[in-house]
PDB file of N, CA and C in Angstrom:
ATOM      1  N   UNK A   1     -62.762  58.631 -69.257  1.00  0.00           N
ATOM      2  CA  UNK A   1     -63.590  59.645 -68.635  1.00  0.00           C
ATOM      3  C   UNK A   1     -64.385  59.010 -67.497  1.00  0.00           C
ATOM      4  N   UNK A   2     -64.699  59.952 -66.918  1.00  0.00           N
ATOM      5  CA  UNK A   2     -65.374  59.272 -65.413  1.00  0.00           C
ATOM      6  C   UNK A   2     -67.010  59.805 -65.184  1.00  0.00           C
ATOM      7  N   UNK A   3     -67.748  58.882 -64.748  1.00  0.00           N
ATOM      8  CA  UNK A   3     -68.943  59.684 -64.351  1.00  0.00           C
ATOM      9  C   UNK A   3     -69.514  59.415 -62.899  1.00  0.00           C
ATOM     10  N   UNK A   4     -70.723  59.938 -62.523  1.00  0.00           N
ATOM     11  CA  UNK A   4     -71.012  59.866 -61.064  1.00  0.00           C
ATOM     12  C   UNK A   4     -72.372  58.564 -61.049  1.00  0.00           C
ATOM     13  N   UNK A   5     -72.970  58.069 -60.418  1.00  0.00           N
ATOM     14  CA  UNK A   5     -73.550  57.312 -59.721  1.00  0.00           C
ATOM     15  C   UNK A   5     -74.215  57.008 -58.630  1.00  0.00           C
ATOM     16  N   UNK A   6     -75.542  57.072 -58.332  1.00  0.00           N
ATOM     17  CA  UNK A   6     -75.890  57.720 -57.002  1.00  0.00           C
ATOM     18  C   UNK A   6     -77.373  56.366 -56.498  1.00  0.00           C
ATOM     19  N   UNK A   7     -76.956  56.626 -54.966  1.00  0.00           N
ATOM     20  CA  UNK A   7     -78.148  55.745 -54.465  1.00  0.00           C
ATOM     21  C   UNK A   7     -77.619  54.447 -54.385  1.00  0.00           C
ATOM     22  N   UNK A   8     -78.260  54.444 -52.863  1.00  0.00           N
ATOM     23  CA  UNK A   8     -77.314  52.766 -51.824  1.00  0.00           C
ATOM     24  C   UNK A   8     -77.728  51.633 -53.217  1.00  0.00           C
ATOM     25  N   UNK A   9     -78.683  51.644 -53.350  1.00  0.00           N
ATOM     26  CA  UNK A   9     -78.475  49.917 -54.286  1.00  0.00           C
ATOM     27  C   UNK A   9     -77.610  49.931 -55.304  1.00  0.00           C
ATOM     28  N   UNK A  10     -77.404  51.412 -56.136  1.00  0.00           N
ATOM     29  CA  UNK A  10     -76.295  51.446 -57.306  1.00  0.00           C
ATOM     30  C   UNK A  10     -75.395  51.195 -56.604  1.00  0.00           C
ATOM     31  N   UNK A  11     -75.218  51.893 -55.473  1.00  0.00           N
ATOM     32  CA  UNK A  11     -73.684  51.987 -55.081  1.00  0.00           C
ATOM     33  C   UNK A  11     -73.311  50.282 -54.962  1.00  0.00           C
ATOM     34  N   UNK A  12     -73.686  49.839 -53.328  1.00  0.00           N
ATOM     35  CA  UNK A  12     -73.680  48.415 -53.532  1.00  0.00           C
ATOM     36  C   UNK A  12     -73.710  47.367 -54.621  1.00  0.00           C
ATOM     37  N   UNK A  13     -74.234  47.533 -55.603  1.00  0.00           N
ATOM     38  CA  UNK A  13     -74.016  46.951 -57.243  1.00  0.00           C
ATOM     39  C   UNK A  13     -73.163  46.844 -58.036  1.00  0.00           C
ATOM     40  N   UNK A  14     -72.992  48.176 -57.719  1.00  0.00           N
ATOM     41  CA  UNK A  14     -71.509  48.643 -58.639  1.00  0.00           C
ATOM     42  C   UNK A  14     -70.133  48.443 -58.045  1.00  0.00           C
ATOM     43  N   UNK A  15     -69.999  47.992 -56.568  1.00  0.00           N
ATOM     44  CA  UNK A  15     -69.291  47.720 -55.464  1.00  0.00           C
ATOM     45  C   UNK A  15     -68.906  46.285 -55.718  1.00  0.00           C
ATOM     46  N   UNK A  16     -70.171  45.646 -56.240  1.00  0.00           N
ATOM     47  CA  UNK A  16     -70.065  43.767 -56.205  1.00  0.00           C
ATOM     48  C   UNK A  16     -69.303  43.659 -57.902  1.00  0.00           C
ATOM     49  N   UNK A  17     -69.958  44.254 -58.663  1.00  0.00           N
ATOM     50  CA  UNK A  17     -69.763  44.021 -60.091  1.00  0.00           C
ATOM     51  C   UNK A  17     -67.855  44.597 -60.471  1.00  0.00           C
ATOM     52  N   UNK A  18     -67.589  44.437 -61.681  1.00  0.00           N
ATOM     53  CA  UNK A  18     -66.314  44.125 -62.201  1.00  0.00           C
ATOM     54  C   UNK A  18     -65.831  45.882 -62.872  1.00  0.00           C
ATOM     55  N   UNK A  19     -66.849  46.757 -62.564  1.00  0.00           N
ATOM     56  CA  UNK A  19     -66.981  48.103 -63.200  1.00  0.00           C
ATOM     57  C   UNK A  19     -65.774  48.901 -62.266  1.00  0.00           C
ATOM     58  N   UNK A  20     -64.627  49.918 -62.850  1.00  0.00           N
ATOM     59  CA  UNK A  20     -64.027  50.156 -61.886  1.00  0.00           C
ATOM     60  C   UNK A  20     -64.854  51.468 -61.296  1.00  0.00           C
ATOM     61  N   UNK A  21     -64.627  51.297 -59.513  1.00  0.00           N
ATOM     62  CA  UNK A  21     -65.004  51.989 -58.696  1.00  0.00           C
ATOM     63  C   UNK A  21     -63.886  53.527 -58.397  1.00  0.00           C
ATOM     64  N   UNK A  22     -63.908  54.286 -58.580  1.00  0.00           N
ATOM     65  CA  UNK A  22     -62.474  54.854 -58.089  1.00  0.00           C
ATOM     66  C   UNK A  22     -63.079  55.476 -56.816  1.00  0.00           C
ATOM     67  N   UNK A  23     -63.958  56.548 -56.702  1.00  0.00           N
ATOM     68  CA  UNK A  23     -63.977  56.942 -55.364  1.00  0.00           C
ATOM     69  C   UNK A  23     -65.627  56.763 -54.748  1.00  0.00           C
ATOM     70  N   UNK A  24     -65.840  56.819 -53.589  1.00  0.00           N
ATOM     71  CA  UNK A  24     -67.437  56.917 -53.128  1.00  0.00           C
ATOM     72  C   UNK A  24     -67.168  57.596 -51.740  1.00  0.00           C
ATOM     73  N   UNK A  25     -68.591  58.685 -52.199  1.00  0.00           N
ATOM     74  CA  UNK A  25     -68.562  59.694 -51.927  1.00  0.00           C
ATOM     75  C   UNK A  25     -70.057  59.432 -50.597  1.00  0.00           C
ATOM     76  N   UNK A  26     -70.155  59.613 -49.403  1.00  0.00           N
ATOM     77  CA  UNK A  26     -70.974  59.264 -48.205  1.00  0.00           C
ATOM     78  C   UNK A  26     -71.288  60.903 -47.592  1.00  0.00           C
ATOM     79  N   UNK A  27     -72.432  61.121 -47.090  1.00  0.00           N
ATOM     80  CA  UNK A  27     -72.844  62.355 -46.569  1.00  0.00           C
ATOM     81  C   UNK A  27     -72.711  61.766 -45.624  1.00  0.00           C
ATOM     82  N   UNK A  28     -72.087  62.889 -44.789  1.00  0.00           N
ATOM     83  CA  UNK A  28     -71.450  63.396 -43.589  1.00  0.00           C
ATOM     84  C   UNK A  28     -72.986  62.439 -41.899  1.00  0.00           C
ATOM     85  N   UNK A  29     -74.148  62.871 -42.926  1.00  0.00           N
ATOM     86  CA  UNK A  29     -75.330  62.341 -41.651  1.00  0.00           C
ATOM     87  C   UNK A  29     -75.826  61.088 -42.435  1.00  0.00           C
ATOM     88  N   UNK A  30     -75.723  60.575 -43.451  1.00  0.00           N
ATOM     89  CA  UNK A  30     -76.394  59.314 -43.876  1.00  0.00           C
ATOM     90  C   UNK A  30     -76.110  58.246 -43.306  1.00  0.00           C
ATOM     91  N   UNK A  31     -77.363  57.446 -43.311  1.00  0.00           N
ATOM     92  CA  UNK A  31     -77.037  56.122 -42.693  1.00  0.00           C
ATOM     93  C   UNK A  31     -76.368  54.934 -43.743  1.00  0.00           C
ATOM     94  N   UNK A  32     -75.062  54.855 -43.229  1.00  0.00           N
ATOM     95  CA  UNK A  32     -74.634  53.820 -43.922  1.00  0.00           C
ATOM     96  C   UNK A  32     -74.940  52.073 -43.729  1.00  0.00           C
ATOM     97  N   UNK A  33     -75.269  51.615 -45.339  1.00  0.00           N
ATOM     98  CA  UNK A  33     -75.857  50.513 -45.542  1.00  0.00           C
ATOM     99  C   UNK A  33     -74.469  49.252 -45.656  1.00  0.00           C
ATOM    100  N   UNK A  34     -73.603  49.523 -44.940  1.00  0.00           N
ATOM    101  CA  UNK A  34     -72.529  48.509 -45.584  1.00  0.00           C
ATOM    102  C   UNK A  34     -71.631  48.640 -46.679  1.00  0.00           C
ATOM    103  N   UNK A  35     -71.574  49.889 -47.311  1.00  0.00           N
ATOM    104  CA  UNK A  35     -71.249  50.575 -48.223  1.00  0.00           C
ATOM    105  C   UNK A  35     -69.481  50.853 -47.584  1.00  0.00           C
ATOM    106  N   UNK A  36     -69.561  51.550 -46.748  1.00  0.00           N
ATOM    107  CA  UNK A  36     -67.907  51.750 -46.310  1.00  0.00           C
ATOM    108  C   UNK A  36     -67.240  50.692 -46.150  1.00  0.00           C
ATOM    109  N   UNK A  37     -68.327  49.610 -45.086  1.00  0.00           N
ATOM    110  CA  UNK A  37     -67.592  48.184 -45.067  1.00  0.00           C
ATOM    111  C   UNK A  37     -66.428  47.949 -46.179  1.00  0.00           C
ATOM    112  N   UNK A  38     -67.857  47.541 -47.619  1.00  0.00           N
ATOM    113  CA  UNK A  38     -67.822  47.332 -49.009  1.00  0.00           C
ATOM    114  C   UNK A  38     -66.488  48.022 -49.383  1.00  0.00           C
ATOM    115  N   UNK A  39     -66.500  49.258 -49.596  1.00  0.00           N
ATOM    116  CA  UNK A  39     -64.946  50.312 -49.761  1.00  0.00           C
ATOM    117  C   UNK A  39     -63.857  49.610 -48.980  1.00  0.00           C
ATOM    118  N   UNK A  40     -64.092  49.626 -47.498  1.00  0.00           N
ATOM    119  CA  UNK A  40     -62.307  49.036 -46.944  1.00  0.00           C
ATOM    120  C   UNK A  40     -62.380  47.533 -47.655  1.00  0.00           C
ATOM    121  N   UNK A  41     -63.118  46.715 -47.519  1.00  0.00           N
ATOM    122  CA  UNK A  41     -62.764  45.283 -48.016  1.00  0.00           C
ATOM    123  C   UNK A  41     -62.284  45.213 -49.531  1.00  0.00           C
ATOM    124  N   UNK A  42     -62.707  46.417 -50.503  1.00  0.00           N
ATOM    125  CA  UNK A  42     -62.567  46.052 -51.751  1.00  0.00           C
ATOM    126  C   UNK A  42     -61.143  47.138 -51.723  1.00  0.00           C
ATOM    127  N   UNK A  43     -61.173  47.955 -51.161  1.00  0.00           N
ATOM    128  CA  UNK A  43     -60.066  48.470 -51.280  1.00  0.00           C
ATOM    129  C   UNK A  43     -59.975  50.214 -51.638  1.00  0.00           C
ATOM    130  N   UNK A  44     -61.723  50.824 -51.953  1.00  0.00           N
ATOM    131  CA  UNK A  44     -61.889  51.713 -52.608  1.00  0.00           C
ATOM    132  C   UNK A  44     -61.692  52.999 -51.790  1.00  0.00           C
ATOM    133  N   UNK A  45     -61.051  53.793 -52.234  1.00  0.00           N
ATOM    134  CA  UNK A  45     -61.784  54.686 -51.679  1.00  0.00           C
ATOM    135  C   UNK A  45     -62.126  55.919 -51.331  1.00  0.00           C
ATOM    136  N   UNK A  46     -63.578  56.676 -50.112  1.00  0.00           N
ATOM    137  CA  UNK A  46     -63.894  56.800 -50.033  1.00  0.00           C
ATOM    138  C   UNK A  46     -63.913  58.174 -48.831  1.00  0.00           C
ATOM    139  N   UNK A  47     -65.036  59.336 -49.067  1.00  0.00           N
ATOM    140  CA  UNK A  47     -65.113  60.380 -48.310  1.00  0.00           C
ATOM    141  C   UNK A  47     -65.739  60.616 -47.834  1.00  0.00           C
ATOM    142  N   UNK A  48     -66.083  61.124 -46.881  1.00  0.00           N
ATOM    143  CA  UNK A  48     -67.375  61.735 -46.073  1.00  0.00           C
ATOM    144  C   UNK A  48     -67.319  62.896 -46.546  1.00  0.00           C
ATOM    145  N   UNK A  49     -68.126  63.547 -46.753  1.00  0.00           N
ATOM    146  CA  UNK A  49     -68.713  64.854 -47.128  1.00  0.00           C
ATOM    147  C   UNK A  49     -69.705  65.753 -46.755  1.00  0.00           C
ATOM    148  N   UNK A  50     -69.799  66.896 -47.289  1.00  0.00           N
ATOM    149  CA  UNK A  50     -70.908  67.026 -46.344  1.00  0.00           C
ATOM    150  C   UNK A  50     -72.070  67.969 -48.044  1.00  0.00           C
ATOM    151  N   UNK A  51     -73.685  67.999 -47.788  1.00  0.00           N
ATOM    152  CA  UNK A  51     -74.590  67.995 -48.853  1.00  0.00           C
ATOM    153  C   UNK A  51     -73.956  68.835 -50.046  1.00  0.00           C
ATOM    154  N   UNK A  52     -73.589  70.104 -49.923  1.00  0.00           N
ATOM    155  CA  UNK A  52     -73.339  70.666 -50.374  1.00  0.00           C
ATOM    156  C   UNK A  52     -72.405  70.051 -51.824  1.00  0.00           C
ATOM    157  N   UNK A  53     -71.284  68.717 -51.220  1.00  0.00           N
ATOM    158  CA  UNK A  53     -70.624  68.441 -52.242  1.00  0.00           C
ATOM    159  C   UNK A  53     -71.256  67.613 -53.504  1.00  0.00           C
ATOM    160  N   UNK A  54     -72.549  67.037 -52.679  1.00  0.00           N
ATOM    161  CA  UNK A  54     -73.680  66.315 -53.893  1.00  0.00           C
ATOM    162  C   UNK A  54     -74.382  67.337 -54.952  1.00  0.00           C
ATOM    163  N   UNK A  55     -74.787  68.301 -53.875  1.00  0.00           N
ATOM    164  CA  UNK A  55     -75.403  69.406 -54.693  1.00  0.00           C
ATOM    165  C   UNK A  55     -74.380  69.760 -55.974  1.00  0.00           C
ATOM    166  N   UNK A  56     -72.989  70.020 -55.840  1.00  0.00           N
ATOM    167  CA  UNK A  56     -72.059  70.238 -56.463  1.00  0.00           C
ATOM    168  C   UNK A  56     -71.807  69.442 -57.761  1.00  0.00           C
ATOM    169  N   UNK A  57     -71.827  68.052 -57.776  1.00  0.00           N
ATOM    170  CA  UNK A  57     -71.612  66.815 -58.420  1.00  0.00           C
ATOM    171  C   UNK A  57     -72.802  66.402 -59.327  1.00  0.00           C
ATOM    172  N   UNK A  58     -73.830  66.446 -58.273  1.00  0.00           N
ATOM    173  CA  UNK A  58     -74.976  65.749 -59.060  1.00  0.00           C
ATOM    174  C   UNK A  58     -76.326  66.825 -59.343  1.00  0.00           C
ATOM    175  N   UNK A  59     -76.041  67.853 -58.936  1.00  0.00           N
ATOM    176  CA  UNK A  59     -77.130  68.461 -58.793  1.00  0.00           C
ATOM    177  C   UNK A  59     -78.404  68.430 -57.206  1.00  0.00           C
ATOM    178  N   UNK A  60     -79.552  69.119 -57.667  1.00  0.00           N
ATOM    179  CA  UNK A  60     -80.713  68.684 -56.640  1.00  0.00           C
ATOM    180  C   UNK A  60     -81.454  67.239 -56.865  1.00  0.00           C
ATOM    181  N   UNK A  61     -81.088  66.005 -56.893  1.00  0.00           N
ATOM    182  CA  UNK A  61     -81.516  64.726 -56.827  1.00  0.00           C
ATOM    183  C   UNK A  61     -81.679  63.885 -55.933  1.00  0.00           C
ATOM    184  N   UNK A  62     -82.376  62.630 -55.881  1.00  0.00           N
ATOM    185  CA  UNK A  62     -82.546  62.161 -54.316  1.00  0.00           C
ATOM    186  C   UNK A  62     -81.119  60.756 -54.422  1.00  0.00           C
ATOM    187  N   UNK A  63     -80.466  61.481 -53.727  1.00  0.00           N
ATOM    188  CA  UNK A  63     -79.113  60.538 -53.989  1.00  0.00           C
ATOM    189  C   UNK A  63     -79.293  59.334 -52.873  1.00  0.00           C
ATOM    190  N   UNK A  64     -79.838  59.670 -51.671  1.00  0.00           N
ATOM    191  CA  UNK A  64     -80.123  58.943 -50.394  1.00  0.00           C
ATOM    192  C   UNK A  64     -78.400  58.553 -49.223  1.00  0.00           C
ATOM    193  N   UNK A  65     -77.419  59.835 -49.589  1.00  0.00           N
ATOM    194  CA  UNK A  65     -76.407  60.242 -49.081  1.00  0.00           C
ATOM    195  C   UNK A  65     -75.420  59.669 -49.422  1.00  0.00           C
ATOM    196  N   UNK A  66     -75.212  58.906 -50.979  1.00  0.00           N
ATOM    197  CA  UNK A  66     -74.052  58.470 -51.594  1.00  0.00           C
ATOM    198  C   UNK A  66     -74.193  58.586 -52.916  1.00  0.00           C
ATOM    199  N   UNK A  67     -72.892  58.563 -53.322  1.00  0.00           N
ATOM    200  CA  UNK A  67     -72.503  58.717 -54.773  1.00  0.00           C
ATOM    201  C   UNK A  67     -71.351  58.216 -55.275  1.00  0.00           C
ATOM    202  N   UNK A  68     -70.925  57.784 -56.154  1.00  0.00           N
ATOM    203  CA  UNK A  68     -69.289  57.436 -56.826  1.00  0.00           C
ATOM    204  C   UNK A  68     -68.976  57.538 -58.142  1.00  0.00           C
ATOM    205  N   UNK A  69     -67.699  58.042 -57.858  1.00  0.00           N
ATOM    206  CA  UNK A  69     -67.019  58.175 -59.357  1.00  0.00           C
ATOM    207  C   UNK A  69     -66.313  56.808 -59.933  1.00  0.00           C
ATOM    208  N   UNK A  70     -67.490  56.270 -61.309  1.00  0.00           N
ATOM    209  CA  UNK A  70     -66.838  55.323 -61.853  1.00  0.00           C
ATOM    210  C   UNK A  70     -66.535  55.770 -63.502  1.00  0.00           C
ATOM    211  N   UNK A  71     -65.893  54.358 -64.065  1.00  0.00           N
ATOM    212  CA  UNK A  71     -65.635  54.514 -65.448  1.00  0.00           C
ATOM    213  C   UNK A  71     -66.839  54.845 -66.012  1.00  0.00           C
ATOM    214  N   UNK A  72     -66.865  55.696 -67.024  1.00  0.00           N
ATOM    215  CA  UNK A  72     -67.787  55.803 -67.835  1.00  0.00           C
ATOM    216  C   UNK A  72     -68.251  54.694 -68.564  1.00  0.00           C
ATOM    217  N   UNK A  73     -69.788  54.748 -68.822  1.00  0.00           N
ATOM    218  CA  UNK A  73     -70.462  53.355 -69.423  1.00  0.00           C
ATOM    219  C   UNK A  73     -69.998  53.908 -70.840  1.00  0.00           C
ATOM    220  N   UNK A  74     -69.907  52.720 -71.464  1.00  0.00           N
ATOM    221  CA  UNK A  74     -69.595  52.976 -73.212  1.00  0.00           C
ATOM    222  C   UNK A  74     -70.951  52.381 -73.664  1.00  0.00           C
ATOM    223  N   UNK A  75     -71.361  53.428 -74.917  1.00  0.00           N
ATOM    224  CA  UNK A  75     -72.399  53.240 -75.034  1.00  0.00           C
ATOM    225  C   UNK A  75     -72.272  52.455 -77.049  1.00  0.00           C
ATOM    226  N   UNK A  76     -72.971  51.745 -77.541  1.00  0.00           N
ATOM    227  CA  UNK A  76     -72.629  51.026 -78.709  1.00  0.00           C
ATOM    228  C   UNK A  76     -73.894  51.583 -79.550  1.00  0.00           C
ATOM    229  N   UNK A  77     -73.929  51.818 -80.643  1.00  0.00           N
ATOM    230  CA  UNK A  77     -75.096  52.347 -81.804  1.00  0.00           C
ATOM    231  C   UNK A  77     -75.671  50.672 -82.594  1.00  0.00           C
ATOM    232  N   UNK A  78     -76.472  50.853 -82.683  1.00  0.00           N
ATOM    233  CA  UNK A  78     -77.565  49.636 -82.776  1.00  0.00           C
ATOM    234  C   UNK A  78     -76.596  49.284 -84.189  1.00  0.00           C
ATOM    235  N   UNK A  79     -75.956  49.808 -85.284  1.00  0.00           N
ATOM    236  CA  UNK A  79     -75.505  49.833 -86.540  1.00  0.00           C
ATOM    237  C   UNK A  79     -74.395  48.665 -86.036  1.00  0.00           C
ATOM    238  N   UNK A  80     -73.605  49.276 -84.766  1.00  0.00           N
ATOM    239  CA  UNK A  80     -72.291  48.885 -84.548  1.00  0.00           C
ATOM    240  C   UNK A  80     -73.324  47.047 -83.989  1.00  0.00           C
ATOM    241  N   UNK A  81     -73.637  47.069 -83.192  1.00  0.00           N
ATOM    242  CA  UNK A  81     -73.822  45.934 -82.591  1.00  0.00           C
ATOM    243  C   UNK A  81     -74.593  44.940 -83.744  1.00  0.00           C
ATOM    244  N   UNK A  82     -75.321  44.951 -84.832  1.00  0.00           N
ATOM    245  CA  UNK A  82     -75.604  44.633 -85.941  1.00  0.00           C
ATOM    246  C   UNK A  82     -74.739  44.040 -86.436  1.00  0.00           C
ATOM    247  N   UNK A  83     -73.910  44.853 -86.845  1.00  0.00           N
ATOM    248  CA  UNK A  83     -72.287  44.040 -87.856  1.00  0.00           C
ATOM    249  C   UNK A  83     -71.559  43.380 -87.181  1.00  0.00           C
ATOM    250  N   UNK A  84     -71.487  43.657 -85.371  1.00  0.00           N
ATOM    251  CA  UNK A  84     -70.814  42.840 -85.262  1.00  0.00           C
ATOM    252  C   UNK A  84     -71.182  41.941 -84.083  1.00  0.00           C
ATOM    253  N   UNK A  85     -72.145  41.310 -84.625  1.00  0.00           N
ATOM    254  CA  UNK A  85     -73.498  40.069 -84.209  1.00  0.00           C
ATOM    255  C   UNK A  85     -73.150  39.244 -85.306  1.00  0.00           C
ATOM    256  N   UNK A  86     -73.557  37.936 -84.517  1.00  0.00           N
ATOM    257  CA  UNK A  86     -73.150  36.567 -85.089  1.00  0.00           C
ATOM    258  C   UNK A  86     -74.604  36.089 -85.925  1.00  0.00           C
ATOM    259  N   UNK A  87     -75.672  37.168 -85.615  1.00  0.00           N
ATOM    260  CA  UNK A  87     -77.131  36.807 -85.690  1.00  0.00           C
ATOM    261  C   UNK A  87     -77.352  37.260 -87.262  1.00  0.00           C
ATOM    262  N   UNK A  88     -76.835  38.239 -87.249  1.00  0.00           N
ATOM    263  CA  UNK A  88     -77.211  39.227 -87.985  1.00  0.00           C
ATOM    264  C   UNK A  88     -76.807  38.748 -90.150  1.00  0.00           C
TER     265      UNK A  88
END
């Protein structure tokens, strides 16, 4: 399953890190931070859009004119990580 991700420092973060990226999503007037660079060099990619498609995706939030669809975070229950801890 996939989820969204929003705002230049996530984006850039999530750009450097090992998480897969599949698409990133740039408003049509935002100033881009190196972010598209980031997309052609890594290979990802990426759309211009225009507000409406954020509004669509993420709702009314302050995205700061990017967003991307990555893997979903998996999330672990304190029970699970317990049993299978070396501490524990």
């Amino acid at each position: 399953m996939k989820q969204y991700i929003y705002g230049k420092n996530t984006i850039l973060e999530a750009l450097k890190g090992d998480k897969s990226v599949y698409t990133v999503y740039v408003q049509n007037n935002a100033k881009d931070n190196g972010i598209i660079e980031q997309c052609k060099r890594k290979k990802i990619p990426f759309k211009i859009v225009d507000k409406s498609e954020f509004i669509k995706k993420l709702g009314n939030v302050s995205h700061q004119g990017v967003m991307a669809e990555i893997e979903e975070y998996r999330y672990s229950s304190i029970l699970f990580l317990m049993v299978n801890s070396h501490y524990y």
